[in-house]
Protein backbone atom coordinates (compact mmCIF):
# COMPACT_ATOMS: atom_id res chain seq x y z
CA UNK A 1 39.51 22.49 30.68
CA UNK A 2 38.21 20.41 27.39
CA UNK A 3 35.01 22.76 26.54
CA UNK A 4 33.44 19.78 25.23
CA UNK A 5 33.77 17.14 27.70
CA UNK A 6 30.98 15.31 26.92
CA UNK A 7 31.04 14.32 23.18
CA UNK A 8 28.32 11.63 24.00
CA UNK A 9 28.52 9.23 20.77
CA UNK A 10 24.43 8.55 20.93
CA UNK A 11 22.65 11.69 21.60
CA UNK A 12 18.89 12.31 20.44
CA UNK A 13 18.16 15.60 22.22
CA UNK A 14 21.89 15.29 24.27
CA UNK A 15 22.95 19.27 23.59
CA UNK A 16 25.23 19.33 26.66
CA UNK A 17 28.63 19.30 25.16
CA UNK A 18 29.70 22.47 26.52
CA UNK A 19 29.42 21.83 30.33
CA UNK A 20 32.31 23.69 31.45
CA UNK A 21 31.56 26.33 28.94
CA UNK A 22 31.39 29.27 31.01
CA UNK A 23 32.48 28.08 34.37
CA UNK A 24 35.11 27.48 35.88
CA UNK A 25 35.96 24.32 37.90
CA UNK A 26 38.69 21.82 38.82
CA UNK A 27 36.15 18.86 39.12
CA UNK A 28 37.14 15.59 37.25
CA UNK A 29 34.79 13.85 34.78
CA UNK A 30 34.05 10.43 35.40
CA UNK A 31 33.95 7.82 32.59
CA UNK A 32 30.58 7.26 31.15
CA UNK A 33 28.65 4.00 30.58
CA UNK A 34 28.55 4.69 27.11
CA UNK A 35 32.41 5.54 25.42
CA UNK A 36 33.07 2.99 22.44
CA UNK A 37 36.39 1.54 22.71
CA UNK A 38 35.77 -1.45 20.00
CA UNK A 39 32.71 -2.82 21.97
CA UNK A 40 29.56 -1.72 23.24
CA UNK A 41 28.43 -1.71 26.70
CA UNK A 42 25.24 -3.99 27.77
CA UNK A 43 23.21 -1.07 28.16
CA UNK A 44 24.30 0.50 24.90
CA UNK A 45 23.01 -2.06 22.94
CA UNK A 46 20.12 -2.47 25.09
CA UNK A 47 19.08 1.06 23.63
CA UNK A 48 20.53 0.52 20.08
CA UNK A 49 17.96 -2.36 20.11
CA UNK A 50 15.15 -0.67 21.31
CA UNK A 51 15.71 2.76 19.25
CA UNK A 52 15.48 0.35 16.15
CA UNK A 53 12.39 -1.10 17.21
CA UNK A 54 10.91 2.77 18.06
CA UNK A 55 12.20 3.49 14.74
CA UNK A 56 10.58 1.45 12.49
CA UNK A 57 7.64 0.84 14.65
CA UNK A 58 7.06 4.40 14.32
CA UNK A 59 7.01 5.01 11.03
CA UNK A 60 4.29 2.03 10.45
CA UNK A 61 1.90 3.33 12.79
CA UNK A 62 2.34 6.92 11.89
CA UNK A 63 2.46 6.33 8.56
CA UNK A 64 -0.64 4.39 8.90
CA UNK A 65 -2.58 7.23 11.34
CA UNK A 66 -1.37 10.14 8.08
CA UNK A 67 -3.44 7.77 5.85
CA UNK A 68 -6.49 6.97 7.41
CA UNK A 69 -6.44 10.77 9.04
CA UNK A 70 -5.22 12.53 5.57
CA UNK A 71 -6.74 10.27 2.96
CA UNK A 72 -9.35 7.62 4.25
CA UNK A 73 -11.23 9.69 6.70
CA UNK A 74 -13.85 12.63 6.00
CA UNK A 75 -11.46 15.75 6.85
CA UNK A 76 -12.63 17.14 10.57
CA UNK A 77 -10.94 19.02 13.50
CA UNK A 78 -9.95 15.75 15.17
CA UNK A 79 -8.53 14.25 12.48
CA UNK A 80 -6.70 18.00 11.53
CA UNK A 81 -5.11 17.30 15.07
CA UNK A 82 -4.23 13.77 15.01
CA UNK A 83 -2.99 14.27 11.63
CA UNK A 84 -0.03 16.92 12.84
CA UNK A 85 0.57 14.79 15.61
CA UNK A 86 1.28 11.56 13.25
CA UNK A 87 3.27 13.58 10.63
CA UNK A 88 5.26 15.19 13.59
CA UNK A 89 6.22 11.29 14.65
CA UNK A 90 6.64 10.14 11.47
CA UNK A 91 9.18 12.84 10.64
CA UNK A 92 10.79 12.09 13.70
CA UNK A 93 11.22 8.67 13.19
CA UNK A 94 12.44 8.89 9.68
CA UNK A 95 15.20 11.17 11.33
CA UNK A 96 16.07 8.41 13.90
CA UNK A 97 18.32 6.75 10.93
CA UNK A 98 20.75 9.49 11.20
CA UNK A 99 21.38 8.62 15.38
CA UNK A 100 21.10 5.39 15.34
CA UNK A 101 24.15 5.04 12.95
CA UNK A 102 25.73 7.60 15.24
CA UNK A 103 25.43 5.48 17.98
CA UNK A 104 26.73 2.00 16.61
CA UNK A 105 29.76 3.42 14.90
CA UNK A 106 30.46 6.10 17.17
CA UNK A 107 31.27 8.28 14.45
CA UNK A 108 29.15 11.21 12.15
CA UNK A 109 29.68 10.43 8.84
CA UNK A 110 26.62 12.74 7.59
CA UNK A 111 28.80 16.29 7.97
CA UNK A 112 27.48 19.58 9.28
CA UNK A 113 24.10 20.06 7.78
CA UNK A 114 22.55 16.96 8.82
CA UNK A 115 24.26 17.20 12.36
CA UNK A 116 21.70 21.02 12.49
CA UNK A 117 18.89 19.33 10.79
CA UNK A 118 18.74 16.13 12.43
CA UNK A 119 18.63 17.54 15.78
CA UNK A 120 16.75 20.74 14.86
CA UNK A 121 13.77 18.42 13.80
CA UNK A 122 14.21 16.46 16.75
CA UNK A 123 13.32 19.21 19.27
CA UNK A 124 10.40 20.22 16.05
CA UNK A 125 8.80 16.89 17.07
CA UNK A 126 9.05 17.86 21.02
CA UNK A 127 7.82 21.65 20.74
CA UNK A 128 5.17 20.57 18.26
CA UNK A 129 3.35 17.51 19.63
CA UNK A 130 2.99 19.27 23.24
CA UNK A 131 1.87 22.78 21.44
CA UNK A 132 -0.62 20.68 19.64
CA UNK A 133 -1.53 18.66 22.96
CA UNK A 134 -1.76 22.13 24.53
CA UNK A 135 -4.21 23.30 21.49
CA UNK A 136 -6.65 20.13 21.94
CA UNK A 137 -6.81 20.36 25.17
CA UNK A 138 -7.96 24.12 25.26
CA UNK A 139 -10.06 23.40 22.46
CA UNK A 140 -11.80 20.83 24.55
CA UNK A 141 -12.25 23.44 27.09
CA UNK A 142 -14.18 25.66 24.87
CA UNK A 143 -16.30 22.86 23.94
CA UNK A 144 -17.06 22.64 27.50
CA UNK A 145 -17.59 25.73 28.45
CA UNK A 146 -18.79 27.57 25.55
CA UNK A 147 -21.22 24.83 23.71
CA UNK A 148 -23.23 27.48 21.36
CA UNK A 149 -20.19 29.22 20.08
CA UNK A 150 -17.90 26.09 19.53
CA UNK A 151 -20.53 24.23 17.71
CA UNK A 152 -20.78 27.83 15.46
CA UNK A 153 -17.57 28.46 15.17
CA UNK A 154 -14.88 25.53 15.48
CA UNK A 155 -14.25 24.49 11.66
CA UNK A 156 -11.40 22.62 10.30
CA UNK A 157 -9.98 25.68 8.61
CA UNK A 158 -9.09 27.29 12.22
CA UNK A 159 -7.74 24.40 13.34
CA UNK A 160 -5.96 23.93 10.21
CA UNK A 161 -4.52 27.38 11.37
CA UNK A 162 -3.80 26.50 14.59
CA UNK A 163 -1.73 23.61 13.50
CA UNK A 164 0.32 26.00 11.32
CA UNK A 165 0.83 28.48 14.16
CA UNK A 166 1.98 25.91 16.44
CA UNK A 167 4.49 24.26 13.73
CA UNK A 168 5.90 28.14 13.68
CA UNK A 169 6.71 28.54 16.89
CA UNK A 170 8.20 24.72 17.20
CA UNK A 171 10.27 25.78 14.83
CA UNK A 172 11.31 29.16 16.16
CA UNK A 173 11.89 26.73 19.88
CA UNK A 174 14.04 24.74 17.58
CA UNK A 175 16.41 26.88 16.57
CA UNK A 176 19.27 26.64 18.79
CA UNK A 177 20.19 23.47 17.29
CA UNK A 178 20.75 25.00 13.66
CA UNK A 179 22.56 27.55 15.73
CA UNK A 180 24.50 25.56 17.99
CA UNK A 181 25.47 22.10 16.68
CA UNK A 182 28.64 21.94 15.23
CA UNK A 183 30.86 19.03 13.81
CA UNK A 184 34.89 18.60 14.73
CA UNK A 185 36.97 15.71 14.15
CA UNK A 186 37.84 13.31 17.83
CA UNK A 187 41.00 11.18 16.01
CA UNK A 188 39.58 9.37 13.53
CA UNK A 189 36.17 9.87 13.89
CA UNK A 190 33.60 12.91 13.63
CA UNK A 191 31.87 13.77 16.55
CA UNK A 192 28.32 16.26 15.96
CA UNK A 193 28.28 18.33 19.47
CA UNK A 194 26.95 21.24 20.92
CA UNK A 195 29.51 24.35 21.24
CA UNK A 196 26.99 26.65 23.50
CA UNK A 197 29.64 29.56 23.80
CA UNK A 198 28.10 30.56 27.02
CA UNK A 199 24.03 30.03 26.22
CA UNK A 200 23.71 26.44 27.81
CA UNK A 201 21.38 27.39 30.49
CA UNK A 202 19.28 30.00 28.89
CA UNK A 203 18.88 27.55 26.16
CA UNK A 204 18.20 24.20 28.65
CA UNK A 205 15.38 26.63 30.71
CA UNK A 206 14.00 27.52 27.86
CA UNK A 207 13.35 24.16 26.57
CA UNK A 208 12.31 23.28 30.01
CA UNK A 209 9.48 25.54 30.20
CA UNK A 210 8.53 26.25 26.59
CA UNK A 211 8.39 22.52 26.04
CA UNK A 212 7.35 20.98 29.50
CA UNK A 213 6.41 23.32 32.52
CA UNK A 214 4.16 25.92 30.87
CA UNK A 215 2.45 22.97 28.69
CA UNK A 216 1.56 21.05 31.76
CA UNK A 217 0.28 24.06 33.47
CA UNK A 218 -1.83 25.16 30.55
CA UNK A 219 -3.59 21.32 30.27
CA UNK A 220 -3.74 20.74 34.06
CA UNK A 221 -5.86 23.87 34.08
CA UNK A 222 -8.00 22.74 30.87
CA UNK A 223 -8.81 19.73 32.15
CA UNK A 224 -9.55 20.92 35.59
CA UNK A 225 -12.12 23.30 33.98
CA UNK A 226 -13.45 20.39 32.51
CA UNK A 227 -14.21 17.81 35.08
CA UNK A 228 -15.37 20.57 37.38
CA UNK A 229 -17.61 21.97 34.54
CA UNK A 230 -19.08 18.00 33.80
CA UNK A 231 -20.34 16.61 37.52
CA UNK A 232 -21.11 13.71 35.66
CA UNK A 233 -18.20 11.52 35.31
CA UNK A 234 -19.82 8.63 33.62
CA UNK A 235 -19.57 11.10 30.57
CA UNK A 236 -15.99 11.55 30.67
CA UNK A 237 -15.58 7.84 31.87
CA UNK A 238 -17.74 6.56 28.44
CA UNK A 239 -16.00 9.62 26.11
CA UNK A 240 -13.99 8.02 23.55
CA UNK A 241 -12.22 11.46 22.42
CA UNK A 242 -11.91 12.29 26.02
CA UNK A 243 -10.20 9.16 26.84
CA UNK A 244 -7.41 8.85 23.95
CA UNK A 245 -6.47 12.93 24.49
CA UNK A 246 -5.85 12.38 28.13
CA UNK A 247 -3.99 8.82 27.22
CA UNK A 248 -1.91 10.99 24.55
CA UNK A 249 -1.17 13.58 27.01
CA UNK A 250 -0.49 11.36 29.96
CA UNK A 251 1.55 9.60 27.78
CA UNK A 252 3.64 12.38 26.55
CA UNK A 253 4.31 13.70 29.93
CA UNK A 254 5.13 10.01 31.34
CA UNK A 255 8.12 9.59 28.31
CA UNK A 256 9.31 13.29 28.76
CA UNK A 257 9.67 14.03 32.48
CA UNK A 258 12.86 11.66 33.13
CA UNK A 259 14.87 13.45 30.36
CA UNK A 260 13.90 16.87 31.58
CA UNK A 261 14.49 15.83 34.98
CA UNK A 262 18.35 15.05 34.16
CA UNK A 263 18.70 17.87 31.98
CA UNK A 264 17.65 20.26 35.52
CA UNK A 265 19.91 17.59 37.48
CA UNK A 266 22.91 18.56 34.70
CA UNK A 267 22.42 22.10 35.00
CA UNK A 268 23.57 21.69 39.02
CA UNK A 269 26.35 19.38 37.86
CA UNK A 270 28.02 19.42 41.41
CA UNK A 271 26.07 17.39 43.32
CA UNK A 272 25.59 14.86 40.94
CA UNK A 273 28.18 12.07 39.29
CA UNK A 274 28.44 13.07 35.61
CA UNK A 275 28.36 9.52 34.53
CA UNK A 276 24.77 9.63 36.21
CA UNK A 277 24.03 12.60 34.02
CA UNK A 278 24.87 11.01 30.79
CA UNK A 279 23.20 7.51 31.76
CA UNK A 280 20.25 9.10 32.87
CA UNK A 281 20.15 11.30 29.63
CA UNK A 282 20.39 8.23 27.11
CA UNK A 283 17.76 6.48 28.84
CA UNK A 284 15.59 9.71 29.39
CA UNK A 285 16.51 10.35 25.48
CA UNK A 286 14.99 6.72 24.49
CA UNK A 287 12.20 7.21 26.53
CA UNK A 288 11.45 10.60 24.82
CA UNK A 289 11.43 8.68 21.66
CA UNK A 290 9.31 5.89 22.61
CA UNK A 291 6.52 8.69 22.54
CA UNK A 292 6.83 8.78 19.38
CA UNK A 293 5.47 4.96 18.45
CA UNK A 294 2.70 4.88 20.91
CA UNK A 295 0.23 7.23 19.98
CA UNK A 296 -0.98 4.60 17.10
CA UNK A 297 -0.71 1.96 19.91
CA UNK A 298 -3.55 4.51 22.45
CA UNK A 299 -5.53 4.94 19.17
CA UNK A 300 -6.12 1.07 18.22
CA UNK A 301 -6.56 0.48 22.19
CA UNK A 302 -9.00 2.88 22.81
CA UNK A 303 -10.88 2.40 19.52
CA UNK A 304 -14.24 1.46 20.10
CA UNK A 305 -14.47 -1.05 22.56
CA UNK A 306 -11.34 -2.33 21.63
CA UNK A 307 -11.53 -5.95 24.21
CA UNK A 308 -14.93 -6.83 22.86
CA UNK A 309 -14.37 -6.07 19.18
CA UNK A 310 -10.63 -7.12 18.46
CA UNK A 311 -11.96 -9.75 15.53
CA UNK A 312 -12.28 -5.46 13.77
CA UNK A 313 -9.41 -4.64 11.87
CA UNK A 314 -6.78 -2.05 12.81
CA UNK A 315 -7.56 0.40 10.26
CA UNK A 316 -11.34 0.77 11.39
CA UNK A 317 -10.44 0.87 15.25
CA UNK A 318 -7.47 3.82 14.65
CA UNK A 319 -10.12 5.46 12.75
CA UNK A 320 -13.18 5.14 15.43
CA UNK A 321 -10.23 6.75 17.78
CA UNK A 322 -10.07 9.55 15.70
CA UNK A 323 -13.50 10.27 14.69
CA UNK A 324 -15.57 12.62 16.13
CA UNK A 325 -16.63 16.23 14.92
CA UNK A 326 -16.88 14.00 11.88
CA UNK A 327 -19.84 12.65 13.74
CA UNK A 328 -20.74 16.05 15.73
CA UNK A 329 -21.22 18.42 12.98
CA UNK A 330 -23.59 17.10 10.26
CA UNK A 331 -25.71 19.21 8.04
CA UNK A 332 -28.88 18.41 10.28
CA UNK A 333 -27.70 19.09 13.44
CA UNK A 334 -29.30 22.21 15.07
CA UNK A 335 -26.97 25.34 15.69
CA UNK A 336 -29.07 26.16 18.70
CA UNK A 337 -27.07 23.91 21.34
CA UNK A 338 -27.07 23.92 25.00
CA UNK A 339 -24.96 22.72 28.12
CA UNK A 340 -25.77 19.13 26.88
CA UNK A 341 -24.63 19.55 23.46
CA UNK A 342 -21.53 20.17 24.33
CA UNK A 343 -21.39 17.13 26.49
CA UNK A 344 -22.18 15.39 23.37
CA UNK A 345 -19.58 16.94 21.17
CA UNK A 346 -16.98 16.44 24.08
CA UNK A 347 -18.09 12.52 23.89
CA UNK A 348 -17.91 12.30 20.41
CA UNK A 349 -21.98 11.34 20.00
């Protein structure tokens, strides 16, 4: 049996090549939706269309959320967060190029180190932006629960280190794909696949939990703490940081669970058509990159009363989204805090 049955021609995170790597079976493969024999499928250019659009999208609001967070703003922990996140989009994005040509000419003309980079950074942007959703929202947490020592001892140089610990292990989670992705010529074209020799479920688990499961477990918990810790839920109602973390992470979870739910449906390939799989997993795949174009979307909606002030300009409503220990931590405020202080700080007074 072909050990690389499915040589999708538009993959983003698709690392699935090597189905029938280690197993043996006498199923046959259906045709998939999205083969190019000379024309493209409705659906294919559907997603063409749309990853365009992400694309480009992206790297304007991104690129506009690293300079008001990098260069316009007065450095602080939220904008050291928001910051990561934008730079971990806009890389993305700039990397969506690569796969959108891949897709349209069903061929990889970029050889083998750009088939490894491209979809090594790809999976960076995944691990990284739910590590750093994972770090905000324990950070939160301690704002919650330990007011004194976070307003003593959250500065913009740990979270600075945070961010750098949490790029490391993306990066370490990413390496498979320098590992794994190969390049071979299909006729007269040159596919960039994913020759597993045997790993493809340790690998799709691991992604699965490092990247998804254990994430949402860790922020379920943080912000359970928190609502039972604040009884009053006009505060969290009225909190502007509040609000655009839990639209980020909502968000994030909402564009990622249909690709990680076909990539557990294509690890029990028997029950389920394999044409199914691959739709599923190029519409999952778009999804997953559609994250990456809407956090500057949450931040101009939920900046500052965003209905009854939309005559303010973009720039000032993105930055009212980010703000807050800007805000929280001025010379004069007391270091002696209380319960209520770190209601404040979580609410961005």
């Amino acid at each position: 049996t072909d050990s690389c049955t499915f040589d999708f021609v538009y993959n983003f995170y698709e690392d699935y090549s090597d189905r029938n790597d280690s197993r043996e079976t006498n199923q046959v493969v259906e045709p998939v939706t999205f083969t190019f024999d000379g024309h493209w499928s409705y659906l294919t250019a559907v997603l063409l269309a749309l990853n365009i659009g992400i694309c480009l999208l992206g790297m304007c609001g991104n690129g506009v959320v690293i300079w008001i967070s990098g260069f316009k703003m007065r450095r602080s922990i939220n904008s050291t967060w928001y910051l990561s996140l934008a730079v971990s989009d806009f890389v993305f994005c700039t990397l969506l190029p690569f796969n959108i040509t891949n897709m349209a000419t069903s061929n990889w003309p970029f050889g083998l180190a750009m088939c490894k980079v491209s979809s090594f950074v790809l999976f960076l942007n995944m691990f990284s932006s739910i590590l750093l959703l994972v770090a905000v929202s324990i950070d939160r947490c301690l704002i919650v629960s330990f007011p004194v020592w976070a307003l003593n001892h959250r500065t913009t140089r740990k979270a600075s280190a945070v961010v750098l610990t949490a790029w490391v292990i993306s990066a370490a989670l990413s390496m498979p794909a320098l590992v794994y992705r190969q390049v071979k010529s299909q006729g007269s074209a040159t596919v960039c696949y994913t020759n597993y020799a045997g790993a493809h479920r340790a690998v799709a688990l691991s992604r699965f939990v490092c990247g998804f499961f254990l994430p949402l477990l860790v922020i379920f918990t943080c912000y359970s703490f928190i609502i039972a810790k604040l009884k009053d839920k006009r505060i969290m109602n009225s909190s502007r940081p509040f609000l655009v973390m839990s639209a980020l992470i909502a968000t994030f979870f909402l564009c990622w669970t249909p690709y990680h739910t076909f990539v557990l449906l294509e690890l029990h390939l028997e029950g389920v058509s394999s044409g199914v799989i691959h739709t599923g997993l190029e519409i999952g795949s778009t999804l997953a990159a559609a994250n990456s174009f809407l956090n500057p979307i949450l931040y101009v909606l939920l900046g500052n009363d965003f209905r009854k002030k939309l005559k303010r300009s973009m720039f000032q409503r993105i930055e009212n989204a980010i703000a807050e220990e800007g805000h929280s931590r001025s010379p004069g405020l007391s270091r002696l805090a209380s319960v209520e202080q770190g209601r404040v700080m979580l609410s961005g007074v």
